[in-house]
Protein backbone atom coordinates (compact mmCIF):
# COMPACT_ATOMS: atom_id res chain seq x y z
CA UNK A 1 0.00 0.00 0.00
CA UNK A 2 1.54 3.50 -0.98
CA UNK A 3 2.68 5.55 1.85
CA UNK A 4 2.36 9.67 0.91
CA UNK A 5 3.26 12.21 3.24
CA UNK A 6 1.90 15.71 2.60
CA UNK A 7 4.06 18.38 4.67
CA UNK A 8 4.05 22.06 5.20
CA UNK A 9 0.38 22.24 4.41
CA UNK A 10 -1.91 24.84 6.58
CA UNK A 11 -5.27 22.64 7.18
CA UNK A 12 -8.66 23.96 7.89
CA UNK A 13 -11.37 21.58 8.97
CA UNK A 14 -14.33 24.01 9.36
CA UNK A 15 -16.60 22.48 12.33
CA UNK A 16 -14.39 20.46 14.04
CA UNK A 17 -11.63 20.75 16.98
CA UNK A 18 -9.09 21.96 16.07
CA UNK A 19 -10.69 23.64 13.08
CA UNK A 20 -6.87 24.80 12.00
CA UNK A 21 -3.50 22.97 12.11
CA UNK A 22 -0.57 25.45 10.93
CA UNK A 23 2.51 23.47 8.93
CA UNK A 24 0.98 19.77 9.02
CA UNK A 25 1.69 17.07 8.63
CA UNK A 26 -0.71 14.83 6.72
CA UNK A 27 -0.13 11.29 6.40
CA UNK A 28 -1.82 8.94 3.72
CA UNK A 29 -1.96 5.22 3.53
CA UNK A 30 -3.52 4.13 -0.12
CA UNK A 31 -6.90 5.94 -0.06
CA UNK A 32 -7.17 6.82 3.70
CA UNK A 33 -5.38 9.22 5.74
CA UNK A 34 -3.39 7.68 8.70
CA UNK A 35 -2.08 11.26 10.94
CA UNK A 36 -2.48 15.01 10.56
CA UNK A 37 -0.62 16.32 12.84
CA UNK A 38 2.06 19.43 13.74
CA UNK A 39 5.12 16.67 14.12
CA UNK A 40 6.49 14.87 11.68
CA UNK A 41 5.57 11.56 11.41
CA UNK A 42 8.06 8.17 11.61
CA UNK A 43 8.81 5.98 8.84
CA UNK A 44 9.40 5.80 5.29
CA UNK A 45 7.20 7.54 2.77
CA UNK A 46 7.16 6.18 -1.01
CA UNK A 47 6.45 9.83 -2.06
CA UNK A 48 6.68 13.56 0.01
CA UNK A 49 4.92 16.75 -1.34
CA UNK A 50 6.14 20.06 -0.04
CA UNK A 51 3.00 22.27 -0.30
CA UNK A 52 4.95 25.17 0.70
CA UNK A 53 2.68 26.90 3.29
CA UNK A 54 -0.64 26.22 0.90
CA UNK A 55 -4.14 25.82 2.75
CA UNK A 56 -6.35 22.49 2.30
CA UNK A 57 -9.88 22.43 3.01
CA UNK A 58 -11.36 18.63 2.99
CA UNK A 59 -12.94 17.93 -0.55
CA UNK A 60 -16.62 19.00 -1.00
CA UNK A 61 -19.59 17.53 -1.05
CA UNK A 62 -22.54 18.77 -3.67
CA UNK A 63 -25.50 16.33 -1.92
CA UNK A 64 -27.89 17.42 -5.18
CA UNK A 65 -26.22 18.07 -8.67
CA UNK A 66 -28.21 17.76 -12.02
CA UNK A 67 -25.00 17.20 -14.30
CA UNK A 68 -27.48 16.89 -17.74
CA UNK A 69 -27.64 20.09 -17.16
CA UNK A 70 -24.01 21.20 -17.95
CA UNK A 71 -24.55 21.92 -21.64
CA UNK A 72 -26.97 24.37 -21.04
CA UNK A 73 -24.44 27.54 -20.22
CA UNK A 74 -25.28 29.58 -22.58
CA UNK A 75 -28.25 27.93 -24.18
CA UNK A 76 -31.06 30.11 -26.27
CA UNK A 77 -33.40 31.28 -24.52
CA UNK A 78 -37.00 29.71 -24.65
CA UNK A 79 -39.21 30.86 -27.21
CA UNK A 80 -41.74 31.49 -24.96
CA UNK A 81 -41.62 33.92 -21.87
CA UNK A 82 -42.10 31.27 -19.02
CA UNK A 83 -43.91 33.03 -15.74
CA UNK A 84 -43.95 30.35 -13.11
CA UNK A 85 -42.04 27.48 -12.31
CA UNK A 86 -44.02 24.73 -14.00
CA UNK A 87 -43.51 26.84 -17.07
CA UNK A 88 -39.64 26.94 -16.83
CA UNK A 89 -39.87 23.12 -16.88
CA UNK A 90 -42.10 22.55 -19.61
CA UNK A 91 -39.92 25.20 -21.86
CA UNK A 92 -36.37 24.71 -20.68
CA UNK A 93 -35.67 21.68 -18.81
CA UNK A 94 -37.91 19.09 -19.98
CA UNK A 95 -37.31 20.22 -23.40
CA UNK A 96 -33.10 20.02 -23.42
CA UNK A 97 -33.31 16.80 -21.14
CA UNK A 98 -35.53 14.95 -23.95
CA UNK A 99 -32.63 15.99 -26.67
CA UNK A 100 -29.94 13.81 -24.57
CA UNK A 101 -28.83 11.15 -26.17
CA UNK A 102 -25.78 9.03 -25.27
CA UNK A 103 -23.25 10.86 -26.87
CA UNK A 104 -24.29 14.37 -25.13
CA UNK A 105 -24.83 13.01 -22.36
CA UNK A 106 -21.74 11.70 -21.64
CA UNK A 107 -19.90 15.19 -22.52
CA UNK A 108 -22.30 16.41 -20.13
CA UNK A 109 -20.59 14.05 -17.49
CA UNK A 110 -17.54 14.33 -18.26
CA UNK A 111 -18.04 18.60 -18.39
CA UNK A 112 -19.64 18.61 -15.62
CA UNK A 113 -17.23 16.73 -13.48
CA UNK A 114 -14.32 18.63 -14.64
CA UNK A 115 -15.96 21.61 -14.07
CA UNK A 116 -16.86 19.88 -9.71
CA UNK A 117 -13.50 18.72 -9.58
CA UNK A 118 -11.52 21.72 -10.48
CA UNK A 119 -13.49 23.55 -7.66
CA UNK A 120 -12.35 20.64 -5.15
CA UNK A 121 -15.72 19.30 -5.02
CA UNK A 122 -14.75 15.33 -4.53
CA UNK A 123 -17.90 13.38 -3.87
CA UNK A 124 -21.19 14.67 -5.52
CA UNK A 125 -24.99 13.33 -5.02
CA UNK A 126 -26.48 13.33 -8.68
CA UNK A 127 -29.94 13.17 -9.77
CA UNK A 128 -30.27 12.38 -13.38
CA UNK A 129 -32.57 12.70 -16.52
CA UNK A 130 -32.34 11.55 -20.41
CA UNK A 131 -35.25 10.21 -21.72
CA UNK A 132 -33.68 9.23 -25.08
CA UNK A 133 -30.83 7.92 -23.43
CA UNK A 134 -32.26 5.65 -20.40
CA UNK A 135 -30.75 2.40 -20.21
CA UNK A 136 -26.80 2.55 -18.81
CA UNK A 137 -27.06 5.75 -18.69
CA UNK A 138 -26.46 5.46 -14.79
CA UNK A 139 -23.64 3.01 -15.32
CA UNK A 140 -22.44 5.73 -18.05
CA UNK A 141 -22.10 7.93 -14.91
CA UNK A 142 -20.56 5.66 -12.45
CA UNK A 143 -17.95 5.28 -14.54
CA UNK A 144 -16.97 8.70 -15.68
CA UNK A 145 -17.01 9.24 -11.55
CA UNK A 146 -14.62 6.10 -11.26
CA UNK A 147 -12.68 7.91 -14.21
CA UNK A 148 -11.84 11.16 -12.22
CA UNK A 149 -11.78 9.15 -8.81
CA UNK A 150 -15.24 10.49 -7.21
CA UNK A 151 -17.22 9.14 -5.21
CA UNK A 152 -20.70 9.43 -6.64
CA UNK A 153 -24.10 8.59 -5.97
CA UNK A 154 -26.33 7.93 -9.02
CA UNK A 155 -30.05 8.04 -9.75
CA UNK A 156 -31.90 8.48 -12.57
CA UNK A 157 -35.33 10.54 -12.63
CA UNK A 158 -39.13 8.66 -12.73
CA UNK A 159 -41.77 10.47 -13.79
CA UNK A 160 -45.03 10.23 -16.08
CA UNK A 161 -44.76 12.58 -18.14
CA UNK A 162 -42.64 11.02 -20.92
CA UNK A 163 -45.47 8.10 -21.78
CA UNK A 164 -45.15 4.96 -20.14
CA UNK A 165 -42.70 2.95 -21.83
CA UNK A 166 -40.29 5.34 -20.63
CA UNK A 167 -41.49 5.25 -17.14
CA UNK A 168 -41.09 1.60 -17.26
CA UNK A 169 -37.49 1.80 -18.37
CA UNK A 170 -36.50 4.90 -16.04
CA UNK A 171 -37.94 2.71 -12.81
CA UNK A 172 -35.78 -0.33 -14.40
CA UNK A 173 -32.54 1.89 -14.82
CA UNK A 174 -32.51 2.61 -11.37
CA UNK A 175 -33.54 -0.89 -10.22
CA UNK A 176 -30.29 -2.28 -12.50
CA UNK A 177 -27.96 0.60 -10.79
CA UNK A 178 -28.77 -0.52 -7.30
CA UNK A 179 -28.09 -4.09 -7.80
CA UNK A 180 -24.81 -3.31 -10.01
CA UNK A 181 -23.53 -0.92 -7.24
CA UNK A 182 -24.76 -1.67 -3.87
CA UNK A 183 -21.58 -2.87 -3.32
CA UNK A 184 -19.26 -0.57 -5.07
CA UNK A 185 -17.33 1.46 -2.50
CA UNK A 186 -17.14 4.36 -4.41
CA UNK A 187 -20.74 4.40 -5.95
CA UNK A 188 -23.61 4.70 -4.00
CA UNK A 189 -27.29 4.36 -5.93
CA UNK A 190 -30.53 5.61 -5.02
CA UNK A 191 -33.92 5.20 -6.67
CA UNK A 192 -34.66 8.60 -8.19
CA UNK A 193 -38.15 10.03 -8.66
CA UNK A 194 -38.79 13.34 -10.48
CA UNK A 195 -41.36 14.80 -8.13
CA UNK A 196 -45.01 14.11 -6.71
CA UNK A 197 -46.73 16.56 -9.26
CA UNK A 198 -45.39 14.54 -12.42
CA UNK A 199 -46.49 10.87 -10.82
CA UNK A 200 -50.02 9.16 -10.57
CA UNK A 201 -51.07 6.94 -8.17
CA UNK A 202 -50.20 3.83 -9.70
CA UNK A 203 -47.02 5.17 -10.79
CA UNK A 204 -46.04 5.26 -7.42
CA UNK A 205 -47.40 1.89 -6.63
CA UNK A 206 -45.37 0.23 -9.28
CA UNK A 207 -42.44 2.41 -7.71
CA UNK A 208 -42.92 0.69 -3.90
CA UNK A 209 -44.34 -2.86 -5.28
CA UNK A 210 -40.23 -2.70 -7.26
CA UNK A 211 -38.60 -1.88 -4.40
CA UNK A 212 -40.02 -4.94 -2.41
CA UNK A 213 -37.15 -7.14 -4.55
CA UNK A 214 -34.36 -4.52 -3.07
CA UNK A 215 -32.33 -5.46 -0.19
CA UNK A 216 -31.93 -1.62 0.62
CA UNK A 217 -32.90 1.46 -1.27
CA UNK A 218 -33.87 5.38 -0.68
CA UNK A 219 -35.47 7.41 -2.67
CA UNK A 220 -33.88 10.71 -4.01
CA UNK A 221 -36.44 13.13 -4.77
CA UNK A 222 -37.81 16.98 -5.64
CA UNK A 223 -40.52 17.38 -2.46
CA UNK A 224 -42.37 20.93 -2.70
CA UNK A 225 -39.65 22.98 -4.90
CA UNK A 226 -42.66 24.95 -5.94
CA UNK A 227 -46.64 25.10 -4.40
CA UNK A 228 -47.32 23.55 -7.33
CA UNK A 229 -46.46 20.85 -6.04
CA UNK A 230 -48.13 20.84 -2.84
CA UNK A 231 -51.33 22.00 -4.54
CA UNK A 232 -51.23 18.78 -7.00
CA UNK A 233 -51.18 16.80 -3.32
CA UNK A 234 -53.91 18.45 -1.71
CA UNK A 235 -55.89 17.76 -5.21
CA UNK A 236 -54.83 14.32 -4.70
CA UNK A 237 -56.17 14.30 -1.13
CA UNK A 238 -53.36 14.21 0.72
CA UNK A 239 -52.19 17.00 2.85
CA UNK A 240 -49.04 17.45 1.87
CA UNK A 241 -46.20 15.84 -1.15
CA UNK A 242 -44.35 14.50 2.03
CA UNK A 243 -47.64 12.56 3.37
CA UNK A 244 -48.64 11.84 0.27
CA UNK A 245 -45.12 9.76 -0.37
CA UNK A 246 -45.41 8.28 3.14
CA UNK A 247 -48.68 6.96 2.25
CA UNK A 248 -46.67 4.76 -0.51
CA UNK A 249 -44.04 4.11 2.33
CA UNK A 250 -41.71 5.51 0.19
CA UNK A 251 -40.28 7.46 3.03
CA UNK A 252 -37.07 5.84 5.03
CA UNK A 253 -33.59 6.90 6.56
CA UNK A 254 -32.02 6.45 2.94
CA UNK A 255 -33.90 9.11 1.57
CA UNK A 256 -32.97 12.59 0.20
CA UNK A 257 -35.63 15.15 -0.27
CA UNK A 258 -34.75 17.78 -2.01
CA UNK A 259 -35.85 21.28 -1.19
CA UNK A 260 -38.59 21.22 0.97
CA UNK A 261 -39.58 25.13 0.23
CA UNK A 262 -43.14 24.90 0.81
CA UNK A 263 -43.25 22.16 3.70
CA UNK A 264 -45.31 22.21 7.00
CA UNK A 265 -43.97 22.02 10.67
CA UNK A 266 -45.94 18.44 10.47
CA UNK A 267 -43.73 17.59 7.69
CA UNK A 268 -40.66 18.66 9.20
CA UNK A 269 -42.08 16.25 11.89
CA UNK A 270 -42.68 13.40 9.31
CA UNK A 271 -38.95 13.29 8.08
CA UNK A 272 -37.08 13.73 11.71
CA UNK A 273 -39.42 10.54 12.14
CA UNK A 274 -38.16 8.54 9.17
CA UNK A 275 -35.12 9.74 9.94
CA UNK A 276 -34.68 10.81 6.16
CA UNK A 277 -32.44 14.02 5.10
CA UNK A 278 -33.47 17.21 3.17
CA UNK A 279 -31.39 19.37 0.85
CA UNK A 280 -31.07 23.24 0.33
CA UNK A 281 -29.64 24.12 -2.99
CA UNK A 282 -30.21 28.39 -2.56
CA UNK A 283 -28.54 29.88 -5.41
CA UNK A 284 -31.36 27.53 -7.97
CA UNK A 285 -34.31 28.54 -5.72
CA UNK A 286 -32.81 32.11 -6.58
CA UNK A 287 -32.79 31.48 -9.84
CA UNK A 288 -36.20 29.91 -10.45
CA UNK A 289 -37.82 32.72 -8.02
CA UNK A 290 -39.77 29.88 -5.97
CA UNK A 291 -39.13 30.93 -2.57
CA UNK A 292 -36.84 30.28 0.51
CA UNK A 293 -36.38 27.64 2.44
CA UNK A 294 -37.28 28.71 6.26
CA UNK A 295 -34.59 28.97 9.10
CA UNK A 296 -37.03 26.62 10.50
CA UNK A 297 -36.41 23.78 8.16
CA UNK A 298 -32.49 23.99 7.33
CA UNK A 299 -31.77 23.71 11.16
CA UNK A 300 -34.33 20.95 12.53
CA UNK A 301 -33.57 18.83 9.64
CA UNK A 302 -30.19 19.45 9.48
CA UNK A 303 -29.89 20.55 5.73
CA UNK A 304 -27.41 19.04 3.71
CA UNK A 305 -26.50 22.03 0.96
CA UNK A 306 -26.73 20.76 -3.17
CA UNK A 307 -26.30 23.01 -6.39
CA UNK A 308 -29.41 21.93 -8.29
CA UNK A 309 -27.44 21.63 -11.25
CA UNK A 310 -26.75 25.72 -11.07
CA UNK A 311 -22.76 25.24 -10.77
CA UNK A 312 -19.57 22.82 -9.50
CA UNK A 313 -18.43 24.98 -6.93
CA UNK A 314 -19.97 24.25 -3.27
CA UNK A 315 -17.89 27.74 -2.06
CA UNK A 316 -19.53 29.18 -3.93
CA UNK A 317 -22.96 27.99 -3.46
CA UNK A 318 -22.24 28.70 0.16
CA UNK A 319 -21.50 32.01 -0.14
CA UNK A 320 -24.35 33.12 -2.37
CA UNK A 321 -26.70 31.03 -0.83
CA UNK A 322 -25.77 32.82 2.71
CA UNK A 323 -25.92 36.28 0.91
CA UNK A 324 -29.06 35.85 -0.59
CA UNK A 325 -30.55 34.83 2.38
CA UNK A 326 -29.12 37.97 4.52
CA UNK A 327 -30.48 39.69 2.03
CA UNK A 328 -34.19 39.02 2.95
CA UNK A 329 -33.09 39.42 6.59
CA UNK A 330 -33.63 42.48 8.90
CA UNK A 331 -30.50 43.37 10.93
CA UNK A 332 -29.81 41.29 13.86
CA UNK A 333 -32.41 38.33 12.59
CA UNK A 334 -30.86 34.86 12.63
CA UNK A 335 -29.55 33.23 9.44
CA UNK A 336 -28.85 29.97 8.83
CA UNK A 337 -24.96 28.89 9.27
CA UNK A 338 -23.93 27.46 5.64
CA UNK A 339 -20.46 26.40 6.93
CA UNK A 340 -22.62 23.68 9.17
CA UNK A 341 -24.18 22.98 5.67
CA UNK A 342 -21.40 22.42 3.83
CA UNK A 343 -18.90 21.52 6.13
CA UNK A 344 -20.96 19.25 9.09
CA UNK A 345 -24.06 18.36 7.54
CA UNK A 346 -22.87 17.28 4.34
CA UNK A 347 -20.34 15.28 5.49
CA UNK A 348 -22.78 13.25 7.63
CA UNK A 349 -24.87 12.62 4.75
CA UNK A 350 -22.24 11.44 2.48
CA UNK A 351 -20.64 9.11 4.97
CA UNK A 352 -23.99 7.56 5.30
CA UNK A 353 -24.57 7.31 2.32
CA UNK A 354 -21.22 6.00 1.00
CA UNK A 355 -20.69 3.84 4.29
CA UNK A 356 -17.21 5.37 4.63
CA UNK A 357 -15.85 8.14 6.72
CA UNK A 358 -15.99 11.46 4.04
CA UNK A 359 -15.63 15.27 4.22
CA UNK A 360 -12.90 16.02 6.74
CA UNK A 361 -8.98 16.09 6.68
CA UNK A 362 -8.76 13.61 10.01
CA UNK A 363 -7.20 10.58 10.66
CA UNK A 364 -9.23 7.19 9.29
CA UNK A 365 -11.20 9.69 6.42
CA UNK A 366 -10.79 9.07 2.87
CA UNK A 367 -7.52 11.44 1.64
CA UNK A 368 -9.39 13.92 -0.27
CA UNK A 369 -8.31 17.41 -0.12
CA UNK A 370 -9.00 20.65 -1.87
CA UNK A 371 -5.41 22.51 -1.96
CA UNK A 372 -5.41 26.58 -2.68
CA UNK A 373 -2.33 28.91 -3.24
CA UNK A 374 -3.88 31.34 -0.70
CA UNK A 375 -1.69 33.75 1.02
CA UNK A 376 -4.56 35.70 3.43
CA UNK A 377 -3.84 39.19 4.03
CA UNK A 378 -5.57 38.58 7.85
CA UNK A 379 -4.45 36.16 10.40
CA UNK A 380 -6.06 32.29 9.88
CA UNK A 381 -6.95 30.83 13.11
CA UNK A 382 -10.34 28.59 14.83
CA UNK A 383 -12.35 32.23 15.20
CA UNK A 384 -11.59 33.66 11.58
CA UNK A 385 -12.16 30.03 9.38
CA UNK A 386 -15.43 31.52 8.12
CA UNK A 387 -14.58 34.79 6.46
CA UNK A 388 -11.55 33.12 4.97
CA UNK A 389 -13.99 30.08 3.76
CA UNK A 390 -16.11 32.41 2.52
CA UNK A 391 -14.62 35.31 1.47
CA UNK A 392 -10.80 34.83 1.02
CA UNK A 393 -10.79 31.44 -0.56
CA UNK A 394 -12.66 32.58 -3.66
CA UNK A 395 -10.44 30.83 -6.95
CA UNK A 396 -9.95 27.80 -7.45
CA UNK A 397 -7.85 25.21 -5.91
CA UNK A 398 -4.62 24.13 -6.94
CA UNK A 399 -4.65 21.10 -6.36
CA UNK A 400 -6.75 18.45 -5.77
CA UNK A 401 -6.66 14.88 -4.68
CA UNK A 402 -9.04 11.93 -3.89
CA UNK A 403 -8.05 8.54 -2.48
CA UNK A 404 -4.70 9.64 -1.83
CA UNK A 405 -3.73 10.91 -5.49
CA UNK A 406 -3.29 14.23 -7.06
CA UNK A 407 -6.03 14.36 -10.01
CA UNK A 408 -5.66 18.19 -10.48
CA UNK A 409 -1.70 19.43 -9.91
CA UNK A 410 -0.77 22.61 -10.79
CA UNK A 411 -4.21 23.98 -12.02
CA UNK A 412 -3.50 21.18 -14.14
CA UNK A 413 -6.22 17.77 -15.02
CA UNK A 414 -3.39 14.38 -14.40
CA UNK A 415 -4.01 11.68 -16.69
CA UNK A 416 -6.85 13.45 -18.68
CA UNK A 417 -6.81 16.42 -21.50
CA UNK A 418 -9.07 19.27 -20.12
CA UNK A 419 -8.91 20.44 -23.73
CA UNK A 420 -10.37 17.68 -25.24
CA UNK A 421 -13.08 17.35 -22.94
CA UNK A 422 -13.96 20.98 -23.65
CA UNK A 423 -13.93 20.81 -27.01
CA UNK A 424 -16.29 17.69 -27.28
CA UNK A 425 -18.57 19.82 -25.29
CA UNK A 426 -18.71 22.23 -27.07
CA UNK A 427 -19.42 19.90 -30.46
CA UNK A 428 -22.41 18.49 -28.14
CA UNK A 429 -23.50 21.70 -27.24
CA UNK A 430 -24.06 22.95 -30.91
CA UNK A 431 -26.13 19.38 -31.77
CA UNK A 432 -27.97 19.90 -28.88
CA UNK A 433 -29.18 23.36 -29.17
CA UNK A 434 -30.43 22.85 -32.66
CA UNK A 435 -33.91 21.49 -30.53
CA UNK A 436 -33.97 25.37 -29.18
CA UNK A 437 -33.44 27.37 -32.00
């Protein structure tokens, strides 16, 4: 097993004690880290880095990305002006996710990863959709994850609104990824539903009656993103999306609900019972104009924090989603602390998830580590790790590593051409926004 020893590295490890060791040590034994410490460690080492007074934070965690969605920078507009939310799906997203097929997809992957990876984002949570494209498409992912050493949790999205036949092979995709990967120590699956308003009653019948032939399984899934969505469930009859899904006992400790905008203090009740996890992805909300989660929410459930597709970077997701928030706030009124988010919270749910001890730079966690060239112009210490999280660490890193190897050095993609990645993206992107124009 390959012994590295990382030295003269300044470590932060935002919500835990100490949160900063200055000129560490950090010792790695194959994928897991064996010491951090101020000492230098005894023994041999088969390779030594001198980071030269550079600052690690652990590798993030995105716990929701939508990485179909990575092609779309730049898109045309829709031809339509959409006003509300269910609008915006039926005239951007629904539209560019049917126009996947295999080829785009995987450029999306492989765009989209490079684009997490380069912002030290090392283990990412991904809900996907390509109706064209259904059938390996999650194995299709797995491995482009395996390819730039991620972990990565996969799904793929069930809904009604793309006929039946593809219903039927979305449910089987993610049936197929569970049984391929429950096992896989780097890939974790999930069973992933669009969202209450887009499935019927039977459809989620056929969902639980599937499950039934799973050893284990959670459900990964949009919960009240918009009213809409609760107002479909009260048509329904239910009171709310979250009893609605708990009336298919689709509702468990494995599963992530994403959002949770719109959701009732007996909901927030409902998932602390099931023990299942909710995630706040701001800067989309933003985007889509559908509302803020409450104070209320993020801190009972514990809120993991996700991009929604919106970018790679979880610092920045963070920071804007802590800035828009302040910016609804009178002075003095609590926020919510997004450093817990990213830093506590997320790490929890990941390690869960994954079954392996992710998101910190401590002894017995897996060596991944987000490296920046930052020289702070104020003095680093336990009481300033926020504003220089938030507000000094604002590039890129330098390096990055996962398992215990460097797949970004220099600024610089090991083992893969960034360039040629791009550039297939790019080709993709001009097939694919011929269905816009």
């Amino acid at each position: 097993m390959k012994k590295t020893l990382l030295k003269n590295l300044h470590v932060i490890n935002p919500c835990s004690d100490p949160a900063f060791i200055e000129n560490a040590f950090v010792a790695i034994s194959g994928e897991t880290i064996e010491s951090v410490d101020s000492s230098e460690p005894s023994g041999t080492f088969d390779e030594v880095f001198d980071l030269d007074g550079k600052v690690a934070l652990p590798g993030m965690i995105n716990a929701h990305h939508h990485l179909y969605s990575a092609l779309a920078v730049g898109m045309p507009l829709p031809k339509g002006n959409p006003t509300n939310f269910t609008e915006i799906l039926q005239e951007v997203w629904w539209k560019m996710d049917l126009a996947l097929d295999r080829d785009s997809t995987q450029a999306c992957f492989e765009s989209g990863l490079l684009d997490s990876l380069k912002a030290g984002t090392t283990t990412f949570i991904d809900h996907h959709c390509s109706p064209s494209f259904i059938e390996g498409s999650l194995s299709l992912l797995a491995e482009t994850g395996e390819k730039f050493g991620l972990n990565s949790s996969v799904a793929f999205e069930i809904t009604d609104r793309n006929g039946t036949e593809k219903f039927e092979a979305s449910l089987q995709e993610n049936i197929n990824a569970v049984r391929k990967f429950s096992d896989h120590p780097n890939v974790h699956p999930l069973i992933g539903l669009h969202a209450s308003f887009t499935l019927s009653e039977d459809s989620l019948r056929k969902i639980r009656t599937a499950l039934d032939s799973l050893k284990s399984w959670g459900i990964h899934i949009h919960v009240s993103e918009d009213k809409a969505d609760e107002e479909d469930a009260l048509k329904k009859g239910y009171g709310s999306v979250l009893e609605r899904l708990d009336k298919f006992d689709l509702l468990n400790e494995n599963a992530l609900i994403i959002h949770g905008l719109h959701i009732k203090d007996s909901d927030v009740d409902l998932l602390q019972k099931h023990k299942a996890q909710i995630v706040h992805n701001p800067s989309s909300n933003a985007n889509n104009r559908v509302g803020m989660s409450s104070n209320n929410t993020i801190n009972q459930l514990k809120s993991g924090l996700g991009t929604d597709g919106m970018q790679g970077s979880m610092l920045r997701e963070g920071k804007e989603g802590m800035l828009i928030r302040s910016s609804h706030l009178d002075g003095g009124e609590d926020s919510a602390n997004y450093l817990q988010l990213l830093f506590e919270n997320n790490p929890k749910i990941a390690s869960k998830l994954f079954g392996k001890k992710l998101g910190y730079i401590l002894p017995e966690y897996q060596a991944d580590l987000a490296i920046f060239d930052y020289a702070p112009r104020t003095p680093i210490s336990d009481a300033t790790i926020f504003g220089h999280v938030f507000f000094g660490l604002s590039g890129l890193p330098c390096d990055v590593m996962t398992r215990g190897e460097f797949r970004i050095r220099d600024y610089q993609l090991q083992n893969f051409s960034e360039q040629e990645i791009k550039a297939n993206a790019v080709t993709q992107a001009k097939k694919l926004w011929v269905h816009f124009s």
